[in-house]
N, C-alpha and C. Protein backbone atom coordinates (compact mmCIF):
# COMPACT_ATOMS: atom_id res chain seq x y z
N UNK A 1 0.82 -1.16 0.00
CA UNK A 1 0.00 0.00 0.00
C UNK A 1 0.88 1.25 0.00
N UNK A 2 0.56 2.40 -0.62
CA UNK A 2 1.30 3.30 -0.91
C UNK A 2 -0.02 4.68 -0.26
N UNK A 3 1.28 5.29 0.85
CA UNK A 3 0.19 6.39 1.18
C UNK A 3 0.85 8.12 0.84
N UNK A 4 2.40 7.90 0.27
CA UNK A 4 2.46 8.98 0.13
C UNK A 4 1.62 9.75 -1.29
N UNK A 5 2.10 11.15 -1.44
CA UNK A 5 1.72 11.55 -2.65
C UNK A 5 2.53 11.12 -4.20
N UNK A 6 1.82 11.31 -5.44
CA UNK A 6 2.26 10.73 -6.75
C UNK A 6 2.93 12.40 -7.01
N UNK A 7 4.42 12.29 -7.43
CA UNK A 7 4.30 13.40 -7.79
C UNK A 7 3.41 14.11 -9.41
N UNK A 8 3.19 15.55 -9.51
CA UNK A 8 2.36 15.81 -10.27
C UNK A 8 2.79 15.80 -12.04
N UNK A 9 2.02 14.90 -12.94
CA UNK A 9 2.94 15.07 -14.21
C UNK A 9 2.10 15.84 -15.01
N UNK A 10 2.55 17.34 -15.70
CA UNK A 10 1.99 17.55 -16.82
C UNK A 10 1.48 17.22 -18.11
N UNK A 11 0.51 17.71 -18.59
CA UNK A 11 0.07 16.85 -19.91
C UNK A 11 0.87 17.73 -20.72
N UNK A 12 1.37 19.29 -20.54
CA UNK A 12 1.59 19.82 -21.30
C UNK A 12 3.37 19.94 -21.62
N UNK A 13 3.56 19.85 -22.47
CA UNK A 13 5.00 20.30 -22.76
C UNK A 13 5.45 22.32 -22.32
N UNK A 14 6.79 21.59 -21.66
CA UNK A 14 7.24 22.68 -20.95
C UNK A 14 7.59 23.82 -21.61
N UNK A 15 7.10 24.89 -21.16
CA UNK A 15 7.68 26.44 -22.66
C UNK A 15 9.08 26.41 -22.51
N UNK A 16 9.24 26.62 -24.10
CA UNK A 16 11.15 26.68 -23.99
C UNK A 16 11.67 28.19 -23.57
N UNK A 17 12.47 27.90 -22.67
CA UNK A 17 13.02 29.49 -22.04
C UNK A 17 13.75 30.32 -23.59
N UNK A 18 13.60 31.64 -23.48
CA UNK A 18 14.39 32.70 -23.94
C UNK A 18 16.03 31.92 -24.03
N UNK A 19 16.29 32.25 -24.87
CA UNK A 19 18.54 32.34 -24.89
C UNK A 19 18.43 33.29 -24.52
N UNK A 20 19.31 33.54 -23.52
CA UNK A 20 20.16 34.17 -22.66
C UNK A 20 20.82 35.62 -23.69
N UNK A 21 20.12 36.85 -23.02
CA UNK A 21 20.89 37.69 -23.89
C UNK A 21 22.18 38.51 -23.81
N UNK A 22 23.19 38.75 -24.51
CA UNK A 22 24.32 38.95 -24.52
C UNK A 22 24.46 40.75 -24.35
N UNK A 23 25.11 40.82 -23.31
CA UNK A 23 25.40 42.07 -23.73
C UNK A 23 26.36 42.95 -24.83
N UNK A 24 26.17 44.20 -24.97
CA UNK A 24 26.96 44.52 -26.17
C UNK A 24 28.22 44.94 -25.59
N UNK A 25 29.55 44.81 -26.69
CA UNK A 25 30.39 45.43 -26.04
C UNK A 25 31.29 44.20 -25.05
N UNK A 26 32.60 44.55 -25.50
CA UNK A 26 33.32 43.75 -24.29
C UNK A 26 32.97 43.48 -22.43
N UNK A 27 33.23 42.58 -21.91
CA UNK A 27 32.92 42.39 -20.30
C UNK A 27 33.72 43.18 -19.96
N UNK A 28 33.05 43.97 -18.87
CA UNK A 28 33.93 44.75 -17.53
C UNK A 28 34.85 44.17 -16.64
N UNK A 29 36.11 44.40 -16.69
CA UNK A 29 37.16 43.93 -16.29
C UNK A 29 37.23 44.78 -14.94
N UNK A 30 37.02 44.36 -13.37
CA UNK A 30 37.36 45.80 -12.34
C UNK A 30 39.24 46.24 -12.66
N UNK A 31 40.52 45.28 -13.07
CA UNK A 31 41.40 46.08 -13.35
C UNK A 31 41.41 47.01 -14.50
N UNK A 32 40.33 47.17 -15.25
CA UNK A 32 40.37 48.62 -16.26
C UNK A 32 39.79 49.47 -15.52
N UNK A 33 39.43 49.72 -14.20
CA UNK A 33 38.60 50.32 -13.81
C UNK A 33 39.25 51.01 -13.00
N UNK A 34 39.33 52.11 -13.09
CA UNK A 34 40.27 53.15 -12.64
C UNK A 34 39.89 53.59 -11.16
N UNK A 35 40.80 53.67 -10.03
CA UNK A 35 40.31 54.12 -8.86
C UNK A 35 39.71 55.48 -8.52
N UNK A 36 38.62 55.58 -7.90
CA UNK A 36 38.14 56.91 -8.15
C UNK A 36 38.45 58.26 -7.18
N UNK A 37 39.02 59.05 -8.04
CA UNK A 37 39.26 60.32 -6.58
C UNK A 37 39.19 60.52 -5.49
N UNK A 38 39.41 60.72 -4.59
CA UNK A 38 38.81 61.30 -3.21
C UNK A 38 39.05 62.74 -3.53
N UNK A 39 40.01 63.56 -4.13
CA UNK A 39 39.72 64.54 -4.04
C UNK A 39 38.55 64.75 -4.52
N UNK A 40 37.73 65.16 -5.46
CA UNK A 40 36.40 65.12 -5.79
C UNK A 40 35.24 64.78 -4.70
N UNK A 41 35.71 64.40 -3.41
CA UNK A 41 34.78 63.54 -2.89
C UNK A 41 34.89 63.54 -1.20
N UNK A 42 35.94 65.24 -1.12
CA UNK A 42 36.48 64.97 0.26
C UNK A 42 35.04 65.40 1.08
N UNK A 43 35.30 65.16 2.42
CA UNK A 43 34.42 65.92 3.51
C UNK A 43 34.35 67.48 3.76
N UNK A 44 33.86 67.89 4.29
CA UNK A 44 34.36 69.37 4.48
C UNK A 44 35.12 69.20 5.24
N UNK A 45 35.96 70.59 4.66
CA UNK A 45 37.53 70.99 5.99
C UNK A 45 36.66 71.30 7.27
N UNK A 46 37.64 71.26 8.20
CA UNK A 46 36.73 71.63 9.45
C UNK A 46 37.89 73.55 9.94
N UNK A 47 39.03 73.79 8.19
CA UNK A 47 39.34 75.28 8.70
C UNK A 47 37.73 76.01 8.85
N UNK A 48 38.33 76.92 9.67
CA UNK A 48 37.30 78.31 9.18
C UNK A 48 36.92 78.83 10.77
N UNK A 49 36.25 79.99 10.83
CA UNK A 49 35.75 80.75 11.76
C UNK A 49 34.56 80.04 12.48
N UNK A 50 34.50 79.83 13.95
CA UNK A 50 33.27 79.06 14.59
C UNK A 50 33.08 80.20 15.53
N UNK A 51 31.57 79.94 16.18
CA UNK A 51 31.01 81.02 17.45
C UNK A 51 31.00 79.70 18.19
N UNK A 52 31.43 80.25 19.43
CA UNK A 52 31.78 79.35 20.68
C UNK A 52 30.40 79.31 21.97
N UNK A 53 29.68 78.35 21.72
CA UNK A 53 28.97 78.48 22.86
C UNK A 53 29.15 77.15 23.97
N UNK A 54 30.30 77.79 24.88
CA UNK A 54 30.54 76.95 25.62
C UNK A 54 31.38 75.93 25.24
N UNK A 55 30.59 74.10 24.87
CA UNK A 55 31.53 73.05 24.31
C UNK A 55 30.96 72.78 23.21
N UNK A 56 30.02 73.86 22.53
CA UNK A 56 29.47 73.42 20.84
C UNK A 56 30.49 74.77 20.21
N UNK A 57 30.85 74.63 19.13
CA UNK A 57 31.09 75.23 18.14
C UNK A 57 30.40 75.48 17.06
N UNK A 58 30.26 76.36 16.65
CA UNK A 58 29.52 76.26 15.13
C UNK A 58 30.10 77.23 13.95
N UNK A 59 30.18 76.87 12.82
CA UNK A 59 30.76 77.44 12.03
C UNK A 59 30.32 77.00 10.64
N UNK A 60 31.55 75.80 9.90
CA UNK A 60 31.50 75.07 8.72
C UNK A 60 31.19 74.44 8.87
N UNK A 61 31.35 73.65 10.26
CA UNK A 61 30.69 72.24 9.77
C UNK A 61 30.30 72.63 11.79
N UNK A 62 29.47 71.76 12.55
CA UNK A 62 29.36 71.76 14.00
C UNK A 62 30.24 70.59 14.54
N UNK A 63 31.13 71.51 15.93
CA UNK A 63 31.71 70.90 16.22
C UNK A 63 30.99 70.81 18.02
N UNK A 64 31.49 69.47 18.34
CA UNK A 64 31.93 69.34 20.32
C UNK A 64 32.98 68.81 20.86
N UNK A 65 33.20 69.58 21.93
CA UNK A 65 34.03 69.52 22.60
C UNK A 65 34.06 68.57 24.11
N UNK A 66 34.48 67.83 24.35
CA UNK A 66 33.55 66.85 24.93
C UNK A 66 34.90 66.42 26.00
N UNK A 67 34.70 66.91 27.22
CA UNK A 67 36.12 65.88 28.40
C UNK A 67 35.96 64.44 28.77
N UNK A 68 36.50 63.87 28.74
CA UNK A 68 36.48 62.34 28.86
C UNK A 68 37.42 62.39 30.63
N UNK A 69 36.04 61.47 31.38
CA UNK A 69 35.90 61.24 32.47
C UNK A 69 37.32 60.70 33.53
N UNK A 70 37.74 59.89 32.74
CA UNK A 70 39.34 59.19 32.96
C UNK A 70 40.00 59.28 31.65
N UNK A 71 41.26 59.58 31.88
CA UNK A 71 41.89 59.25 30.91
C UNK A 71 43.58 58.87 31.19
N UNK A 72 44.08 58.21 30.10
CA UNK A 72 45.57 57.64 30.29
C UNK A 72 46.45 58.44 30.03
N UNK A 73 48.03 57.86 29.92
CA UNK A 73 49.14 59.65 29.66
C UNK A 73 48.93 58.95 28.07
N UNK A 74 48.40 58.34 27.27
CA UNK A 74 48.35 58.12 25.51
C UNK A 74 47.03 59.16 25.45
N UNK A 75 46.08 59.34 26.15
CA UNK A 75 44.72 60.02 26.17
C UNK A 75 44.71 61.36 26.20
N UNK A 76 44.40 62.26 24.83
CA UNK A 76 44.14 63.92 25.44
C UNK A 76 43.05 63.97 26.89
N UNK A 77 42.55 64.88 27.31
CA UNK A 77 41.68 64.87 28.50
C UNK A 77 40.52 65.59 27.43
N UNK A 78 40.64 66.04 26.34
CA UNK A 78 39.84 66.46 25.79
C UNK A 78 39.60 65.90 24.51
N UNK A 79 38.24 65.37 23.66
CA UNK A 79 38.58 65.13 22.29
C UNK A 79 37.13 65.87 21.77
N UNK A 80 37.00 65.78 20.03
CA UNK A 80 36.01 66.86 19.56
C UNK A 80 35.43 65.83 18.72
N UNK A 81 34.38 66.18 18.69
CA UNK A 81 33.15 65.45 17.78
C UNK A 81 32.29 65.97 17.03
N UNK A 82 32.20 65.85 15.45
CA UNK A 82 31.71 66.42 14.84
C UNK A 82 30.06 66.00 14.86
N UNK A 83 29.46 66.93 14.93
CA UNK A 83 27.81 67.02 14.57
C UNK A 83 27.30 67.03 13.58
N UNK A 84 26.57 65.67 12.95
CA UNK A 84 26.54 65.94 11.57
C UNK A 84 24.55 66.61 11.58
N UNK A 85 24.03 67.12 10.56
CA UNK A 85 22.52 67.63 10.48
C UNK A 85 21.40 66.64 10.92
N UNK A 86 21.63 65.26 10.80
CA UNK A 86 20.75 64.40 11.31
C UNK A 86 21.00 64.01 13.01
N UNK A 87 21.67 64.68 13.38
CA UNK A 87 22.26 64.69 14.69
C UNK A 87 23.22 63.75 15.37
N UNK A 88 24.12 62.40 14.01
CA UNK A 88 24.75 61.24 14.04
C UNK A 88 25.71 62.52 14.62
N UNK A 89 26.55 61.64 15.56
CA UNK A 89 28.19 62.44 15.94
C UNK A 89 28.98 61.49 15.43
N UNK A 90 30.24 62.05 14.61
CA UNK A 90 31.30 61.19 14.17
C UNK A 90 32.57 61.80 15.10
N UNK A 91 33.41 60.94 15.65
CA UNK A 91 35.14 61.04 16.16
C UNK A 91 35.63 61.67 15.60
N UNK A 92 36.08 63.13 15.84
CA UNK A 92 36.84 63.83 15.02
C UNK A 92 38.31 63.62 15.31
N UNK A 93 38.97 63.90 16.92
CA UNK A 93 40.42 63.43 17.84
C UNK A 93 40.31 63.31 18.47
N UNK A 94 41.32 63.69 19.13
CA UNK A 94 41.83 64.54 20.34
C UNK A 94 42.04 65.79 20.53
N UNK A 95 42.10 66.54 21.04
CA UNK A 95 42.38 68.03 21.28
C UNK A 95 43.38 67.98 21.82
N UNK A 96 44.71 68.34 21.61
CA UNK A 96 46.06 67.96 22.00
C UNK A 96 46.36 69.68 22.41
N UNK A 97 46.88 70.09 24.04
CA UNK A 97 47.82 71.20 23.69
C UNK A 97 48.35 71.70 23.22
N UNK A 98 48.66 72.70 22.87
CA UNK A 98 49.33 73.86 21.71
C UNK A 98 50.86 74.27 22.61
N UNK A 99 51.79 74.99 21.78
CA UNK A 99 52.60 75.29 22.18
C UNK A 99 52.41 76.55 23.05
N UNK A 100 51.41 77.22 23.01
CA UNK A 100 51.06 78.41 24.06
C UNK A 100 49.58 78.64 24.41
N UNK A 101 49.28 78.94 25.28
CA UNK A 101 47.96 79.12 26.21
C UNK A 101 46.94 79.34 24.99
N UNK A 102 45.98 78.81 24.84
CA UNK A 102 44.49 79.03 24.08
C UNK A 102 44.96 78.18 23.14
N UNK A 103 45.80 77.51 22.42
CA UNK A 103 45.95 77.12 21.10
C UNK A 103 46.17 75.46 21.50
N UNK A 104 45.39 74.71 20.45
CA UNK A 104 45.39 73.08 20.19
C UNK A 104 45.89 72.64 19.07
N UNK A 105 45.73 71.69 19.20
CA UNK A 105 46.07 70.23 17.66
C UNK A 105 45.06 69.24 17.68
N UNK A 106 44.44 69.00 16.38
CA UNK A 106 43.67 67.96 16.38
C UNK A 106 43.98 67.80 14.74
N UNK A 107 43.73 66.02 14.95
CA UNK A 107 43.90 65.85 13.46
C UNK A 107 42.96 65.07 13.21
N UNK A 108 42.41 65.21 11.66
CA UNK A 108 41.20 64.91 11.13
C UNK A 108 41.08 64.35 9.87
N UNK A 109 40.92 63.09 9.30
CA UNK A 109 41.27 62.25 8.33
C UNK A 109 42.40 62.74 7.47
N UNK A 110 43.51 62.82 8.38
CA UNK A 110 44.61 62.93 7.92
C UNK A 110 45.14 63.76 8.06
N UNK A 111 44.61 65.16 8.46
CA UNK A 111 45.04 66.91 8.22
C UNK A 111 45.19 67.19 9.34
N UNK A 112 46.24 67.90 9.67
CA UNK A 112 46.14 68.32 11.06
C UNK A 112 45.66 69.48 11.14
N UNK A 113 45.28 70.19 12.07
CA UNK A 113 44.99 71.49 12.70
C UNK A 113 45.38 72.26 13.58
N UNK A 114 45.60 73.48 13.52
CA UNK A 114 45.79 74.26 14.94
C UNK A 114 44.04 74.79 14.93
N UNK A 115 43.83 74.89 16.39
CA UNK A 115 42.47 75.30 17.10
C UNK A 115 43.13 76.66 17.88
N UNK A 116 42.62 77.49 17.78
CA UNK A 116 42.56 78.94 18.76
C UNK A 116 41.78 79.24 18.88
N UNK A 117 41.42 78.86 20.60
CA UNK A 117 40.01 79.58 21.10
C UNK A 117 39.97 80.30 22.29
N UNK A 118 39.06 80.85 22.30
CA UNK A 118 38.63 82.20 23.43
C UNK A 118 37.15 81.83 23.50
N UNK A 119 37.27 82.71 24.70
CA UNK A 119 35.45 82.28 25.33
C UNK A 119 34.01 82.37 24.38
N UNK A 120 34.94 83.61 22.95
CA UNK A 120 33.67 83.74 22.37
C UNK A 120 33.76 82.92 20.76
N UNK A 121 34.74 82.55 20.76
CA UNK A 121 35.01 82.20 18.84
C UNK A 121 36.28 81.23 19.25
N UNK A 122 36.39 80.31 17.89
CA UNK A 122 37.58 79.59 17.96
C UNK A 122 37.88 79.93 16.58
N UNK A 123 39.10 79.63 16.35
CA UNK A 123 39.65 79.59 14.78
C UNK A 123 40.01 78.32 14.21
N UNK A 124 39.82 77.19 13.36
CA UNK A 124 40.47 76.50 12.91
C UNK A 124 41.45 76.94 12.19
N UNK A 125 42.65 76.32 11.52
CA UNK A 125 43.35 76.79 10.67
C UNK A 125 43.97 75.53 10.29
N UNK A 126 44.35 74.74 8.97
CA UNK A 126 45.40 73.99 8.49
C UNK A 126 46.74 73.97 9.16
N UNK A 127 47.64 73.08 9.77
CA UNK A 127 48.70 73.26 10.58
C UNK A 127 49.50 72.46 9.37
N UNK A 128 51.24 73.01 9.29
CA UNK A 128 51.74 72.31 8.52
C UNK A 128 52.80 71.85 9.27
N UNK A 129 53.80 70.86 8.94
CA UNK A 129 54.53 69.97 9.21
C UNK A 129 53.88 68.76 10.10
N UNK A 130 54.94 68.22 10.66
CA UNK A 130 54.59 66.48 11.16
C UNK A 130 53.39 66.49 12.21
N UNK A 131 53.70 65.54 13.23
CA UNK A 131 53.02 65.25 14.40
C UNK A 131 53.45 66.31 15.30
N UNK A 132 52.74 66.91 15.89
CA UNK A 132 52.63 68.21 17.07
C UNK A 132 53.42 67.60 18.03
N UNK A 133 54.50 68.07 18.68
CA UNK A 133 55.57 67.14 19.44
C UNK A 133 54.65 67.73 21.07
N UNK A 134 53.80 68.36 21.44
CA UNK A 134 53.23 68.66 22.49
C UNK A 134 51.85 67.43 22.86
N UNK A 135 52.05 67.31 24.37
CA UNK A 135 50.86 66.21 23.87
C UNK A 135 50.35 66.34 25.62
N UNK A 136 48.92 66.40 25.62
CA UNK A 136 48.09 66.49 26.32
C UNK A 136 48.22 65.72 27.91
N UNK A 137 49.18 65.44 28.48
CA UNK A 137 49.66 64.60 29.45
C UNK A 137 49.56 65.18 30.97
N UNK A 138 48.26 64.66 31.47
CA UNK A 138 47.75 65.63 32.39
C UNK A 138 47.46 66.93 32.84
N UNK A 139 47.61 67.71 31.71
CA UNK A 139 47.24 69.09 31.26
C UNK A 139 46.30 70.04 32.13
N UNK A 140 45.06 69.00 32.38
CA UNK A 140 43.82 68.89 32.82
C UNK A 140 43.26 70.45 32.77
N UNK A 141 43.17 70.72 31.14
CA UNK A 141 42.70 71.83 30.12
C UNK A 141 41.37 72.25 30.59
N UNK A 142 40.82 72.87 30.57
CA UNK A 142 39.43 73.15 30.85
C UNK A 142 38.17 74.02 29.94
N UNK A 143 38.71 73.32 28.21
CA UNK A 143 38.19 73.88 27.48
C UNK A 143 37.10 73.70 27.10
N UNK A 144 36.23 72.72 27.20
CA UNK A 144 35.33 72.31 27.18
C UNK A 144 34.36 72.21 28.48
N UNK A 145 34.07 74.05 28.84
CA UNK A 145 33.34 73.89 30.00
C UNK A 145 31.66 73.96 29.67
């Protein structure tokens, strides 16, 4: 006795599929494919003129200034976070001491910066040469009040 099911057979003959259509033109190779700019495609600089309220910045792009609770002698006591319009925050650094009172270093996909700020405005500016040989090592800055 047989209780499973028969499988089902058509009476009809099966439609013959389409051939497969070819595209025109040689296949895309990704090594012809040229890597694409970043210049064309950078972020905004974060140079330029900001109004200082407190630990927000605002200017070119919004910045914060944000103290971190503990930190190690590798750890600024301060780092900055950019505010993007949907209100995501991305890691911008550290805020590293400057060689004289009011002035920082932070570096930002790749670029470094000097920061000069006062109670009412900060300045970004492009910093040139290497790594800032000054470095934030119990400083305990109080720029971000």
């Amino acid at each position: 006795m047989y209780y499973g099911h028969a499988p089902r057979i058509s009476s009809q003959a099966s439609t013959p599929k389409a051939p497969a259509v070819q595209s025109k033109g040689p296949p895309i190779k990704n090594e012809n494919v040229p890597n694409i700019s970043t210049k064309d495609h950078q972020s905004p600089p974060l140079t330029g003129q900001y109004v200082r309220h407190g630990s927000k910045l605002n200017g070119p792009v919004d910045l914060l200034m944000v103290h971190r609770s503990t930190t190690t002698t590798a750890k600024a006591q301060t780092f900055v976070l950019r505010v993007h319009s949907t209100g995501r925050r991305e890691y911008v650094s550290s805020l590293w001491d400057g060689p004289t009172p009011g002035t920082y270093a932070l570096e930002y996909k790749g670029l470094r910066y000097t920061v000069t700020l006062t109670d009412e405005v900060a300045t970004i500016t492009s910093a040139h040469g290497g790594t800032p040989p000054y470095i934030n090592r119990g400083s305990g800055n109080s720029i971000a009040a």
